[in-house]
Structure formats: C-alpha cells, structure tokens
Protein backbone atom coordinates (compact mmCIF):
# COMPACT_ATOMS: atom_id res chain seq x y z
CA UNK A 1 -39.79 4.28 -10.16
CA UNK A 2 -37.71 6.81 -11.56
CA UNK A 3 -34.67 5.89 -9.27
CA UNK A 4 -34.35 2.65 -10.99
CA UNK A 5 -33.65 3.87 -13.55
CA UNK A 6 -30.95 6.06 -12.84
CA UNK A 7 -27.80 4.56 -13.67
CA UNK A 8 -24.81 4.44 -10.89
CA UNK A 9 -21.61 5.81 -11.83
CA UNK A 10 -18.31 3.98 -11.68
CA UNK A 11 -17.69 5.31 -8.69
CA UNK A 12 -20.53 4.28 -6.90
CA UNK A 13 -20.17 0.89 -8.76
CA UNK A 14 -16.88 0.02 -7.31
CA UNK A 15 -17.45 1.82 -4.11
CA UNK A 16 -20.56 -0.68 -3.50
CA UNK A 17 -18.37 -3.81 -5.13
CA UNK A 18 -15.74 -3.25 -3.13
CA UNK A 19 -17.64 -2.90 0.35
CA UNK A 20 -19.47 -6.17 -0.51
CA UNK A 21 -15.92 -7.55 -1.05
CA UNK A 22 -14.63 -6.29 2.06
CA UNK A 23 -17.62 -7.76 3.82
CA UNK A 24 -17.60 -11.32 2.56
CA UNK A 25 -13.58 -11.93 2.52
CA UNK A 26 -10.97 -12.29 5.59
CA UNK A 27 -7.58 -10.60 6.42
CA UNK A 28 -6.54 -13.88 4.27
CA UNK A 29 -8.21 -13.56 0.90
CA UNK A 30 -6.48 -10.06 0.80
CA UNK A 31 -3.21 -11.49 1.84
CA UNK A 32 -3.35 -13.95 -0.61
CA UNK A 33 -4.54 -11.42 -3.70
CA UNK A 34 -1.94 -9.16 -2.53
CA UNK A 35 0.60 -11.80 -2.62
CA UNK A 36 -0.30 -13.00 -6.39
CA UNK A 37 -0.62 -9.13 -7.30
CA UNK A 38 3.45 -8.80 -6.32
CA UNK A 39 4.50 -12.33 -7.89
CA UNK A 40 2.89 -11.56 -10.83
CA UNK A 41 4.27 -7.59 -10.65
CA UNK A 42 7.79 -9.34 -10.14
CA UNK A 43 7.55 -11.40 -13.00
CA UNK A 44 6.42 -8.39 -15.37
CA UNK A 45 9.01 -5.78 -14.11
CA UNK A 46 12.61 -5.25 -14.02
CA UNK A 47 15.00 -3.90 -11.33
CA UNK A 48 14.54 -0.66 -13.31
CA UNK A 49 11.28 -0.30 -12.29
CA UNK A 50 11.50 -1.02 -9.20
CA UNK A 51 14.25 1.57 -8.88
CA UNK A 52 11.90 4.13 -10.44
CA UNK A 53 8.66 3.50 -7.97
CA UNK A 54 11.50 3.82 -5.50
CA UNK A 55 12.63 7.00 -6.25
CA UNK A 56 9.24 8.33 -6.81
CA UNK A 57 7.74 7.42 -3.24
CA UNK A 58 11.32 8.66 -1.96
CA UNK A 59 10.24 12.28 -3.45
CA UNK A 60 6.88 12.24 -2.71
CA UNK A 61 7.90 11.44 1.07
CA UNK A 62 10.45 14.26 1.32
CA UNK A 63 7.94 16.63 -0.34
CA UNK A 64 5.29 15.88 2.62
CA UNK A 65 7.79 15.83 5.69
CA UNK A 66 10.21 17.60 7.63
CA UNK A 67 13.68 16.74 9.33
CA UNK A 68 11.76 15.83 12.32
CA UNK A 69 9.95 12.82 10.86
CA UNK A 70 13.33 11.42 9.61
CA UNK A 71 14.90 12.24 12.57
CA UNK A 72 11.89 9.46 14.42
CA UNK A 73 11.96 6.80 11.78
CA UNK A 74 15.66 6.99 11.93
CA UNK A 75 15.38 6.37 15.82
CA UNK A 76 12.91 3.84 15.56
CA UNK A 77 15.10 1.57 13.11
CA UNK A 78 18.15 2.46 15.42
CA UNK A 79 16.29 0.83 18.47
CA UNK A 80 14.93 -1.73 16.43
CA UNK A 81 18.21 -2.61 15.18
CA UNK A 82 20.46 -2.74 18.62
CA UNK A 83 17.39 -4.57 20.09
CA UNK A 84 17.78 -7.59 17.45
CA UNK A 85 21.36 -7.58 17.69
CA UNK A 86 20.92 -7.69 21.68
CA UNK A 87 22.54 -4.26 21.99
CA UNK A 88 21.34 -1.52 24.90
C-alpha cells in the first residue's frame, strides 16, 4: 500500500510515456511528428540559427574524433559521389 503512494519522478514519468508511445505508434507517426517538428522549426528560425547549430555539432564532432574518421566519411561521400555520377 505504501508503493502507491510513492510518487514517480519525471524521469520515470516520461521514461514510461514514452515507451507506451513507442509501443502504440509506427515508423510513420514519428516520421510525420518529426516532419511538423522541422516545418514548424523552419518557420521560427533564421539562417542564423541554423548556421549556429551548425557550427556547434561541427565542434562537438571534431572534439570526439580523429583524422581517421574524416579520412572514412570523406571516402564514403567520394564513392558515393563517382557512383551517382557513373564514375569508377
């Protein structure tokens, strides 16, 4: 009896909300929230900001890898590249 009447903390609120989300919704519902979350982001925000989240996730990227992780995305996008353009 006592258990009820501890209270759950925000945490474990959204935690438990957003598991029973996850288990009643499709790859859909998400796509489609997602896609209203940026519309609406796009129509709030400038090119400013978007040039500041930018930079940020630039730093925080460099900060967390090395030479040889740029050295593989730059490959992949390379490959990906000459293989759209129909290049060897």
């Amino acid at each position: 009896m006592a258990d009820k009447d501890k209270k759950m903390t925000v945490e474990e609120a959204g935690r438990k909300g957003g598991e029973a989300t996850a288990d009643s919704h499709d790859k859909e519902f998400y796509q489609e929230i997602g896609k209203k979350g940026g519309e609406s982001t796009a129509d709030n925000h400038d090119k400013e900001f978007y040039q500041e989240i930018g930079k940020k996730g630039g730093e925080a990227t460099a900060d967390s890898h090395d030479k040889d992780f740029y050295q593989e995305i730059g490959e992949k996008g390379g490959n990906a590249r000459a293989k759209n353009n129909g290049e060897d």
